[in-house]
PDB file of N, CA and C in Angstrom:
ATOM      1  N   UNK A   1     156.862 -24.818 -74.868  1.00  0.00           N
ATOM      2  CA  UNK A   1     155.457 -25.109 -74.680  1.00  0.00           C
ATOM      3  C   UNK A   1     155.077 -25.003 -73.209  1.00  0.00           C
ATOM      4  N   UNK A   2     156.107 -25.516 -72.664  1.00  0.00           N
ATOM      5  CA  UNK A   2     155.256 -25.712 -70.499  1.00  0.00           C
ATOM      6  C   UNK A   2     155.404 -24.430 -70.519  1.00  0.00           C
ATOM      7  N   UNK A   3     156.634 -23.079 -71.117  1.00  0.00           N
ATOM      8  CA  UNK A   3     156.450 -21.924 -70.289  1.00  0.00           C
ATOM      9  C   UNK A   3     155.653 -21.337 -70.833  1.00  0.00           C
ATOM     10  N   UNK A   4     154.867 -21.446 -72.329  1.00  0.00           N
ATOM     11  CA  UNK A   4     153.464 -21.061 -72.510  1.00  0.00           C
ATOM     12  C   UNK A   4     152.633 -21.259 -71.903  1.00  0.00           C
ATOM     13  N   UNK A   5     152.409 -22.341 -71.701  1.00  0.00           N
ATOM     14  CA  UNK A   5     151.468 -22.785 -70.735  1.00  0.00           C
ATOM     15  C   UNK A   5     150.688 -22.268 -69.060  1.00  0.00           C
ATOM     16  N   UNK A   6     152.349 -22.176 -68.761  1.00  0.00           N
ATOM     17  CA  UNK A   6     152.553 -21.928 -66.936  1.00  0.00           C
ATOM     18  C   UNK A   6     151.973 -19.984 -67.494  1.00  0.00           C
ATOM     19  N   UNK A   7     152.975 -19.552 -68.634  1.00  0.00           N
ATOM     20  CA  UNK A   7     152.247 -17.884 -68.387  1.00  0.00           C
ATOM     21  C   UNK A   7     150.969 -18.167 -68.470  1.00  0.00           C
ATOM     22  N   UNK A   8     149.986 -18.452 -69.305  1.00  0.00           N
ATOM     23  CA  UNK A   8     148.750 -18.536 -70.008  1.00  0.00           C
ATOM     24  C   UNK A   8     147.734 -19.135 -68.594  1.00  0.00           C
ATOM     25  N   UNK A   9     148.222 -19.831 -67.553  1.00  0.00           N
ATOM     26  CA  UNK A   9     147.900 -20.053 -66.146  1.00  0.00           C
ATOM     27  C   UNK A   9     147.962 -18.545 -65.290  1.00  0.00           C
ATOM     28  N   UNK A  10     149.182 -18.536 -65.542  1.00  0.00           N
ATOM     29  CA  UNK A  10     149.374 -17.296 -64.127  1.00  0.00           C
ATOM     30  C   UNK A  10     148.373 -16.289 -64.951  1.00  0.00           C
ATOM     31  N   UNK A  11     148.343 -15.816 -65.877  1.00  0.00           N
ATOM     32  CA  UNK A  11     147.316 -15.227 -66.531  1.00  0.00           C
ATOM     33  C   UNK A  11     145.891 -14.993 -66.371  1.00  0.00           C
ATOM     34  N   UNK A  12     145.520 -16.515 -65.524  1.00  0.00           N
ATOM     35  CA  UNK A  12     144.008 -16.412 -65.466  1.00  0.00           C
ATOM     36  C   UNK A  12     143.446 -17.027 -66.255  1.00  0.00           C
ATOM     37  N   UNK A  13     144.108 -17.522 -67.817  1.00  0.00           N
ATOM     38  CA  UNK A  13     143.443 -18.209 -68.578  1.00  0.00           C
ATOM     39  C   UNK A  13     142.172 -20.135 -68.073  1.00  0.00           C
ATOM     40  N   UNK A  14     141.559 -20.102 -68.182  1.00  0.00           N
ATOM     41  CA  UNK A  14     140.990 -21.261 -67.534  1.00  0.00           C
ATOM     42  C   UNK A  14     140.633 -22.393 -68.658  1.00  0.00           C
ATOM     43  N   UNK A  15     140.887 -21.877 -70.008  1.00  0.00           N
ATOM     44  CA  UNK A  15     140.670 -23.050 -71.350  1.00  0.00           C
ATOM     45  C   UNK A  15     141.793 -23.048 -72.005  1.00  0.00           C
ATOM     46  N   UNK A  16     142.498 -24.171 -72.156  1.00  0.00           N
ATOM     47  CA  UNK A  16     143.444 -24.028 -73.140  1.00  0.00           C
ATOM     48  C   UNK A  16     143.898 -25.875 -74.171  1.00  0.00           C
ATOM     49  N   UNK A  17     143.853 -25.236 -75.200  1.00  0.00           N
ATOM     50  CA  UNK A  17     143.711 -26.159 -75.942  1.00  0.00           C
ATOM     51  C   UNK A  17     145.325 -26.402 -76.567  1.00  0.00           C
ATOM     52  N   UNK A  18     146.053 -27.671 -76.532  1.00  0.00           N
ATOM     53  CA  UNK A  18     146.921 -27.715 -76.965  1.00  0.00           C
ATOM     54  C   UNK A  18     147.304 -28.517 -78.452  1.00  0.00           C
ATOM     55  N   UNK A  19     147.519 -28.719 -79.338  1.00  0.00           N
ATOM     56  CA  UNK A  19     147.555 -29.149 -80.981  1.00  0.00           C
ATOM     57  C   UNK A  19     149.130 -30.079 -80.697  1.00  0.00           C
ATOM     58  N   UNK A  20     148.755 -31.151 -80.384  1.00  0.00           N
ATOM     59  CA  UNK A  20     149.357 -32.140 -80.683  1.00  0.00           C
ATOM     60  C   UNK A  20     149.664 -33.615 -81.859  1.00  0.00           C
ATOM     61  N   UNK A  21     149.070 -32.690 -82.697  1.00  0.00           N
ATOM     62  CA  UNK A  21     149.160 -33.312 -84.189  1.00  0.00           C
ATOM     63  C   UNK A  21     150.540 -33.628 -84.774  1.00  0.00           C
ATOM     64  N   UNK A  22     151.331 -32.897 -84.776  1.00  0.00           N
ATOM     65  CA  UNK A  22     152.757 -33.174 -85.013  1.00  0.00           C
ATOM     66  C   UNK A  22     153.599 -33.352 -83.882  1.00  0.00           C
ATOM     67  N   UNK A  23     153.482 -33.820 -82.909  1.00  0.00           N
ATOM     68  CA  UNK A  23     153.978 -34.163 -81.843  1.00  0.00           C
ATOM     69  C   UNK A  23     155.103 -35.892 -81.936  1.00  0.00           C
ATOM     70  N   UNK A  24     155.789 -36.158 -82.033  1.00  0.00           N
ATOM     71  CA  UNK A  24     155.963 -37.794 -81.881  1.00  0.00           C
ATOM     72  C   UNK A  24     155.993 -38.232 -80.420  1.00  0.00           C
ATOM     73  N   UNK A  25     156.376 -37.726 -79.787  1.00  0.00           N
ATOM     74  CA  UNK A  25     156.792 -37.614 -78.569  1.00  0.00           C
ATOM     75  C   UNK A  25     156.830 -36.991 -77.049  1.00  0.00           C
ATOM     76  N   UNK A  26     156.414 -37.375 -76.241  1.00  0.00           N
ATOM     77  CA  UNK A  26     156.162 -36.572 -75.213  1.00  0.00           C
ATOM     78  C   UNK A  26     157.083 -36.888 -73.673  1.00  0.00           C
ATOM     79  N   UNK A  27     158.126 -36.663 -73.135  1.00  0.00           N
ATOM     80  CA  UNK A  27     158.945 -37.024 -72.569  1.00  0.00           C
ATOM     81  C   UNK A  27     158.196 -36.926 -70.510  1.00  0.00           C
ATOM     82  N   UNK A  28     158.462 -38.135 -70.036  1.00  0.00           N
ATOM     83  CA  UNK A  28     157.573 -38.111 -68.800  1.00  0.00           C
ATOM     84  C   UNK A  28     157.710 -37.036 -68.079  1.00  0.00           C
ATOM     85  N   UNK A  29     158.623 -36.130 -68.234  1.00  0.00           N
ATOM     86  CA  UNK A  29     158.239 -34.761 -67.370  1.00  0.00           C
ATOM     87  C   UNK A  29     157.244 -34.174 -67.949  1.00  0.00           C
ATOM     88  N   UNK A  30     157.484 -33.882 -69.523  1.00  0.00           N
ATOM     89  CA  UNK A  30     156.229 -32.969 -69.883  1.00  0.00           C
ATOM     90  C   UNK A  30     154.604 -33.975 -69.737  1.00  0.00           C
ATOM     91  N   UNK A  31     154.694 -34.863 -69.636  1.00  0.00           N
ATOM     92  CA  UNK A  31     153.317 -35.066 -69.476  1.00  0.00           C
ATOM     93  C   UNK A  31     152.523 -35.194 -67.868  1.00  0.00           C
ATOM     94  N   UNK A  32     153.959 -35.262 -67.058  1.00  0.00           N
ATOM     95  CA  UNK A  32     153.671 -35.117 -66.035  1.00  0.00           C
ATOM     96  C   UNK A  32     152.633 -33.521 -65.873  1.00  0.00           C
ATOM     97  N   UNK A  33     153.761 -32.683 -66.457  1.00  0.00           N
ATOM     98  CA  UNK A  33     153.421 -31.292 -66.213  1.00  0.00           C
ATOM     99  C   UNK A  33     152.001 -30.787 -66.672  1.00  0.00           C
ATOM    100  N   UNK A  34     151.534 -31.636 -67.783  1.00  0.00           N
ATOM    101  CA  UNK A  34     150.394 -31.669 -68.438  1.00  0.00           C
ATOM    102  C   UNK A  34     149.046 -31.914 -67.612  1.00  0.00           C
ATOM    103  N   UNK A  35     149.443 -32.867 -66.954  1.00  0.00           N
ATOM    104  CA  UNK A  35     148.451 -33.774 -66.033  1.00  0.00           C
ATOM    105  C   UNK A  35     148.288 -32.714 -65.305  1.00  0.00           C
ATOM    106  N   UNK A  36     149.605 -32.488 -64.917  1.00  0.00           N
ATOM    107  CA  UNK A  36     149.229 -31.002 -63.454  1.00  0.00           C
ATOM    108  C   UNK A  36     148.545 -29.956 -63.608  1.00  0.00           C
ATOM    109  N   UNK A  37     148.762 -29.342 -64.870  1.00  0.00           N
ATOM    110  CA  UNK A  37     147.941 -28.166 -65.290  1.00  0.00           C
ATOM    111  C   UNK A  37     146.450 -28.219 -65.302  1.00  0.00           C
ATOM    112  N   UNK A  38     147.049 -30.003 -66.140  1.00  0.00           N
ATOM    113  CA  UNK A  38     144.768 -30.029 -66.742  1.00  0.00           C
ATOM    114  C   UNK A  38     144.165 -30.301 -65.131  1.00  0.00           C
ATOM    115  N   UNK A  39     144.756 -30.621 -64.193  1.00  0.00           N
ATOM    116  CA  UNK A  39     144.220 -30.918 -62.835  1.00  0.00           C
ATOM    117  C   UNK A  39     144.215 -29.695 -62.006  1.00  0.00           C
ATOM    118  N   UNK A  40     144.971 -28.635 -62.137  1.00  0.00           N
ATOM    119  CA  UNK A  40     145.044 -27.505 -62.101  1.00  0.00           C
ATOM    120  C   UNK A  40     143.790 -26.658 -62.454  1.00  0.00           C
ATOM    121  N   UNK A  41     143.543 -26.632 -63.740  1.00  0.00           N
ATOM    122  CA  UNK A  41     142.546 -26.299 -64.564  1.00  0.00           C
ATOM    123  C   UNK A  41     141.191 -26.736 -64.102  1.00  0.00           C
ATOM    124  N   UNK A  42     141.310 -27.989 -64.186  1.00  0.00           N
ATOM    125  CA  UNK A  42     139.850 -28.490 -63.557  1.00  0.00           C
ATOM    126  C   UNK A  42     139.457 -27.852 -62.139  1.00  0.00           C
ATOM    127  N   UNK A  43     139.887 -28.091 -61.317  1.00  0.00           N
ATOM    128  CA  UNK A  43     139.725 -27.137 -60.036  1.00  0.00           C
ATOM    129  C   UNK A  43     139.575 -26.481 -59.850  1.00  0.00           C
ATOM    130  N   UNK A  44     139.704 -25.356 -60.934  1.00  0.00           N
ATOM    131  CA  UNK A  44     139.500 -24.087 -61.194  1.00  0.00           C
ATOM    132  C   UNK A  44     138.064 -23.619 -62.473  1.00  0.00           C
ATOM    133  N   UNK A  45     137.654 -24.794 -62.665  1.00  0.00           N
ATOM    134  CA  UNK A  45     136.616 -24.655 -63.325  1.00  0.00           C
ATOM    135  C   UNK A  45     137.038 -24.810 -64.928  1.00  0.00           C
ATOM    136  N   UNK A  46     137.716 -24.946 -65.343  1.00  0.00           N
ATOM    137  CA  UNK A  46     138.734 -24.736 -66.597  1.00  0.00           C
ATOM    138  C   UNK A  46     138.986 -26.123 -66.993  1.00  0.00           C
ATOM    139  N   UNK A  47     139.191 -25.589 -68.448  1.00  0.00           N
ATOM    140  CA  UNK A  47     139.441 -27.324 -68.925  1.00  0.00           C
ATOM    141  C   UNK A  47     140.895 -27.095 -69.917  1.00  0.00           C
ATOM    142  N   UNK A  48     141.468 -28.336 -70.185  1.00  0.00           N
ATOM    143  CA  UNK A  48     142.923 -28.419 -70.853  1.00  0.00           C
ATOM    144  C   UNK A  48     142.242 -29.682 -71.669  1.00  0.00           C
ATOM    145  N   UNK A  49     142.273 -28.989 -73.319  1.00  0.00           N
ATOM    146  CA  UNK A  49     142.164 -29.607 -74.475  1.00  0.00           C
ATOM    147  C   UNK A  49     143.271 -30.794 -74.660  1.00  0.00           C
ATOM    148  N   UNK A  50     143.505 -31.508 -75.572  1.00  0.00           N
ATOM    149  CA  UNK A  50     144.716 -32.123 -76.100  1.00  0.00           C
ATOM    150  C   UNK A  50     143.988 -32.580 -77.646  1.00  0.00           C
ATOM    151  N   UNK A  51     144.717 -31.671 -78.319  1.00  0.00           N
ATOM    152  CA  UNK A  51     144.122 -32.195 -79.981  1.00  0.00           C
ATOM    153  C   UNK A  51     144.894 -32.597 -80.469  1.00  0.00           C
ATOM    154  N   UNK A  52     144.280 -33.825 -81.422  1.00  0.00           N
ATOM    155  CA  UNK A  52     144.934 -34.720 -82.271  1.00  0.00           C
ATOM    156  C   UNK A  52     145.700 -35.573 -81.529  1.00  0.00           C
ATOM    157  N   UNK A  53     145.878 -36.022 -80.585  1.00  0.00           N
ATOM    158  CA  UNK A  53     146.967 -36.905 -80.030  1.00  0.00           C
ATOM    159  C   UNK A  53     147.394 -37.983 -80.758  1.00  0.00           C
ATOM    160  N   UNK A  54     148.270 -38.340 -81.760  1.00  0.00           N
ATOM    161  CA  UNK A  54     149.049 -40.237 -81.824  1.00  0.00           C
ATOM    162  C   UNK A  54     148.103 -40.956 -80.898  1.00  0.00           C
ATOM    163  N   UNK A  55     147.891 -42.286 -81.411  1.00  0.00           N
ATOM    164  CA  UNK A  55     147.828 -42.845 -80.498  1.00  0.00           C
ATOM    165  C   UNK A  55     148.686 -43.568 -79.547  1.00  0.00           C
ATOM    166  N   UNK A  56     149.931 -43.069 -80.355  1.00  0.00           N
ATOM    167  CA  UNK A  56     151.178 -43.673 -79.174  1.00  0.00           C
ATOM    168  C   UNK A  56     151.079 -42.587 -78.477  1.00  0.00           C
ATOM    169  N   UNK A  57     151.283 -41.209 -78.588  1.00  0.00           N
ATOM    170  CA  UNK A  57     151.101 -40.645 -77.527  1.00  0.00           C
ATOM    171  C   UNK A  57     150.016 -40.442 -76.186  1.00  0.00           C
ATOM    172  N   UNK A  58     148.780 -41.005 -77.143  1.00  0.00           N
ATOM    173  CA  UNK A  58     147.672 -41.058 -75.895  1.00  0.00           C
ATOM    174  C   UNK A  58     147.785 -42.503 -75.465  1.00  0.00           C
ATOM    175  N   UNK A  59     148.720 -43.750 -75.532  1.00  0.00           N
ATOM    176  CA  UNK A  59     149.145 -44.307 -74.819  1.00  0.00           C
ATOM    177  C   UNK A  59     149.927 -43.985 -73.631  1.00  0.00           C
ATOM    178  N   UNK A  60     151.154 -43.093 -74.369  1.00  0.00           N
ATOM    179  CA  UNK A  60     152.144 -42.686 -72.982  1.00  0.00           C
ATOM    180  C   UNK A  60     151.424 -42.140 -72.288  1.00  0.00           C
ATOM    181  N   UNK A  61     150.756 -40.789 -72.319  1.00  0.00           N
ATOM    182  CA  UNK A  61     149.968 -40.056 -71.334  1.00  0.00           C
ATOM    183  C   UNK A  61     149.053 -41.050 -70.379  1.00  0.00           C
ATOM    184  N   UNK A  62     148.296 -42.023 -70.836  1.00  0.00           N
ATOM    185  CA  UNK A  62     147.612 -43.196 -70.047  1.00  0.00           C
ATOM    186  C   UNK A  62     148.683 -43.847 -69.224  1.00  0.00           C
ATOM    187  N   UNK A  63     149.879 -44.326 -69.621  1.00  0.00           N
ATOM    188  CA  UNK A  63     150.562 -45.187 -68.701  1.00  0.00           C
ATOM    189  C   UNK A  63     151.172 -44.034 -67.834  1.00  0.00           C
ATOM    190  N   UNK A  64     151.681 -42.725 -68.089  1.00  0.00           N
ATOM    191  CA  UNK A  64     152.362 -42.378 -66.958  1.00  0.00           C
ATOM    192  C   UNK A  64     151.212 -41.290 -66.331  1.00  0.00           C
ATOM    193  N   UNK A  65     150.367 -41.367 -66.417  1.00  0.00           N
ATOM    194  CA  UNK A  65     149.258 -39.556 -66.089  1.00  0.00           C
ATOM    195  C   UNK A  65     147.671 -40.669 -66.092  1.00  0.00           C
ATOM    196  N   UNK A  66     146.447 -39.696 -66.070  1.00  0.00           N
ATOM    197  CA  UNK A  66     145.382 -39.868 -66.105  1.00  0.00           C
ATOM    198  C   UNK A  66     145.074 -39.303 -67.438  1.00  0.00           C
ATOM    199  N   UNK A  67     143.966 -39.666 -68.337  1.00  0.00           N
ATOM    200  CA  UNK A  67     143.214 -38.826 -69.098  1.00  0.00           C
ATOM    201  C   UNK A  67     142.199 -38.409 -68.949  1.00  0.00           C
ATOM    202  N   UNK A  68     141.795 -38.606 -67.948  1.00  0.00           N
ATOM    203  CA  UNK A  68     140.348 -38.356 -67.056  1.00  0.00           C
ATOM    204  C   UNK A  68     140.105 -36.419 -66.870  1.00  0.00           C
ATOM    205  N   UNK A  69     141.552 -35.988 -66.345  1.00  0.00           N
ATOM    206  CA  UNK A  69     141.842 -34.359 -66.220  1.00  0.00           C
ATOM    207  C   UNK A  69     142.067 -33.707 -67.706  1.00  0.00           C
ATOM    208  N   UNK A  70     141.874 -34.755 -69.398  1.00  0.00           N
ATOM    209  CA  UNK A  70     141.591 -33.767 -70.739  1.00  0.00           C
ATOM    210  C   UNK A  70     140.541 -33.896 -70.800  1.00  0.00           C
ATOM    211  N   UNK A  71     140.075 -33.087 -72.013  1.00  0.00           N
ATOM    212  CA  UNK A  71     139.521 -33.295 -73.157  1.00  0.00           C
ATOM    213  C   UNK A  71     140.254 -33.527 -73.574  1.00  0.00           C
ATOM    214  N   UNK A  72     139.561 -34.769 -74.330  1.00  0.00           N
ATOM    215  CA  UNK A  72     140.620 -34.958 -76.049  1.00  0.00           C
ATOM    216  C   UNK A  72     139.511 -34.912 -77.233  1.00  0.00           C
ATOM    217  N   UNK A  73     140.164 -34.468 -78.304  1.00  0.00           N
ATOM    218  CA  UNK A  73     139.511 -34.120 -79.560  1.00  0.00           C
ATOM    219  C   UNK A  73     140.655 -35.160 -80.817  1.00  0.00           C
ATOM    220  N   UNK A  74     140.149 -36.111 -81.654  1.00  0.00           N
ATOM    221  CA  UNK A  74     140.814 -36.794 -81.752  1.00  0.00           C
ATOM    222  C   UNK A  74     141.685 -36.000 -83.635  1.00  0.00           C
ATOM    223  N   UNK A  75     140.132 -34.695 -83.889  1.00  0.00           N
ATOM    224  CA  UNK A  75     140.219 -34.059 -85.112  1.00  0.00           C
ATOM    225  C   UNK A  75     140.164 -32.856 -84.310  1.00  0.00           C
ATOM    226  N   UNK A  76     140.980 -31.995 -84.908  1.00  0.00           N
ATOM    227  CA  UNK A  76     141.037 -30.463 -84.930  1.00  0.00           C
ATOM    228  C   UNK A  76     139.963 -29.562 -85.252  1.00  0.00           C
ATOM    229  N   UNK A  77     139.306 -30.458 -86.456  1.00  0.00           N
ATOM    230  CA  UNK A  77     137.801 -29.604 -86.517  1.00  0.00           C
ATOM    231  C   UNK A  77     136.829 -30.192 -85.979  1.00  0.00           C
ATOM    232  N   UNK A  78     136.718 -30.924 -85.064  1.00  0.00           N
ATOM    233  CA  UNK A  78     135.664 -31.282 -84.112  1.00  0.00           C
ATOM    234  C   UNK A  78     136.224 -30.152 -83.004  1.00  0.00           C
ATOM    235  N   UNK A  79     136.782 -30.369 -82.578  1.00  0.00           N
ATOM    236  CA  UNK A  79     137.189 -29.128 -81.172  1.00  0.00           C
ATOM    237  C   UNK A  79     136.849 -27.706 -81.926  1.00  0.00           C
ATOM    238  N   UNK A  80     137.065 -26.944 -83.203  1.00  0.00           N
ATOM    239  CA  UNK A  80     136.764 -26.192 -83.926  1.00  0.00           C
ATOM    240  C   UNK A  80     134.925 -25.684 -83.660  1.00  0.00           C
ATOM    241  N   UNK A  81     134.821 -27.133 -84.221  1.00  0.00           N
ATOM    242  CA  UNK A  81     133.170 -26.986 -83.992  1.00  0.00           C
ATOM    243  C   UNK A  81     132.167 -27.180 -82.533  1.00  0.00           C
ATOM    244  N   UNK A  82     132.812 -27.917 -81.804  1.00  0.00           N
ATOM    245  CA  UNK A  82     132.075 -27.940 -80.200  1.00  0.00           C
ATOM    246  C   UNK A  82     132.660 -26.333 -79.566  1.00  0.00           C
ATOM    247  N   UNK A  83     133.543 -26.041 -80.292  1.00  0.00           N
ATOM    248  CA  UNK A  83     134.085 -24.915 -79.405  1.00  0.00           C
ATOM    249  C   UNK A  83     133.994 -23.510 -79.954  1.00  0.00           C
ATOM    250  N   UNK A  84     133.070 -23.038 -80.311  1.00  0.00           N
ATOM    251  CA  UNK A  84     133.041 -22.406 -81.357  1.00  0.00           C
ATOM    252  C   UNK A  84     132.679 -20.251 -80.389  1.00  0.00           C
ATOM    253  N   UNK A  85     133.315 -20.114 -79.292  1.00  0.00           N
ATOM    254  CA  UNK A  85     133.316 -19.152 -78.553  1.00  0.00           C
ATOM    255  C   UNK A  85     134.754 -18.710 -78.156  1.00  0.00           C
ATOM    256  N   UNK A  86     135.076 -17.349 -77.852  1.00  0.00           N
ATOM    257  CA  UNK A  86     136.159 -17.523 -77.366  1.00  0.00           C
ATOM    258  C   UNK A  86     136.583 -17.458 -75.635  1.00  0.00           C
ATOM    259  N   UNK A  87     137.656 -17.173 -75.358  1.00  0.00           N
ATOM    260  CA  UNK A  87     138.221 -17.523 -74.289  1.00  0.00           C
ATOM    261  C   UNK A  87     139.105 -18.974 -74.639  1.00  0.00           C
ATOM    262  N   UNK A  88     139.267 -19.350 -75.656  1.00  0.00           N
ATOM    263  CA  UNK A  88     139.921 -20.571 -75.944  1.00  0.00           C
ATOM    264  C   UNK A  88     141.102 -20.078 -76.153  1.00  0.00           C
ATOM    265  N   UNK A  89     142.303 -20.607 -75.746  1.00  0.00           N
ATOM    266  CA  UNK A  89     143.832 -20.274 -76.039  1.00  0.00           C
ATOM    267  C   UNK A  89     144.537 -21.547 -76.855  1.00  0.00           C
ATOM    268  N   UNK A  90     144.685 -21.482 -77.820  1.00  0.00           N
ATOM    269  CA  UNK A  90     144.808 -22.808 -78.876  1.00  0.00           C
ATOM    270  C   UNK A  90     146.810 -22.613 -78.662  1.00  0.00           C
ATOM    271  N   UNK A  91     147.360 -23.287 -78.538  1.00  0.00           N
ATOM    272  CA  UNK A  91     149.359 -23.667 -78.811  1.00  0.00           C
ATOM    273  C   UNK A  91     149.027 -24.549 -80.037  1.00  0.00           C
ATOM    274  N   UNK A  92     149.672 -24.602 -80.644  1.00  0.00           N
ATOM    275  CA  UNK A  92     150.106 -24.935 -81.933  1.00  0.00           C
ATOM    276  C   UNK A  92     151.561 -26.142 -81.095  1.00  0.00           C
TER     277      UNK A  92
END
């Protein structure tokens, strides 16, 4: 997933939405890395989705990161429907 990510950056991409619905777990590097991107992103005019999060996982991300640098979409078809153009890069 991060080296999707990091290409889909060097790329130029500036939206990217990630599907964290089946996720249990998110280990403090990767959310570190997360934080960096979506802060990355923002600076660049660009935004970093996070769909469906656990709410244990949008706990961890709060205690070790900000959530201030996502969007979060808490349903898959709400982000579906606010987002309904492309340039969106969806990870599964």
């Amino acid at each position: 997933m991060t080296s999707e990510i990091e290409r889909l950056i060097q790329n130029g991409s500036k939206k990217i939405a990630l599907n964290l619905g089946q996720s249990q777990f998110l280990s403090l590097p990767t959310i570190r890395f997360l934080n960096l991107k979506a802060r990355q992103l923002k600076a660049q005019g660009g935004q970093f989705v996070l769909l469906a999060p656990s709410l244990k996982t949008r706990r961890h991300i709060e205690i070790y990161s900000r959530l201030d640098d996502f969007q979060i979409f808490e349903k898959i078809d709400d982000f579906h429907v606010m987002t309904a153009t492309p340039n969106w890069f969806y990870i599964l």
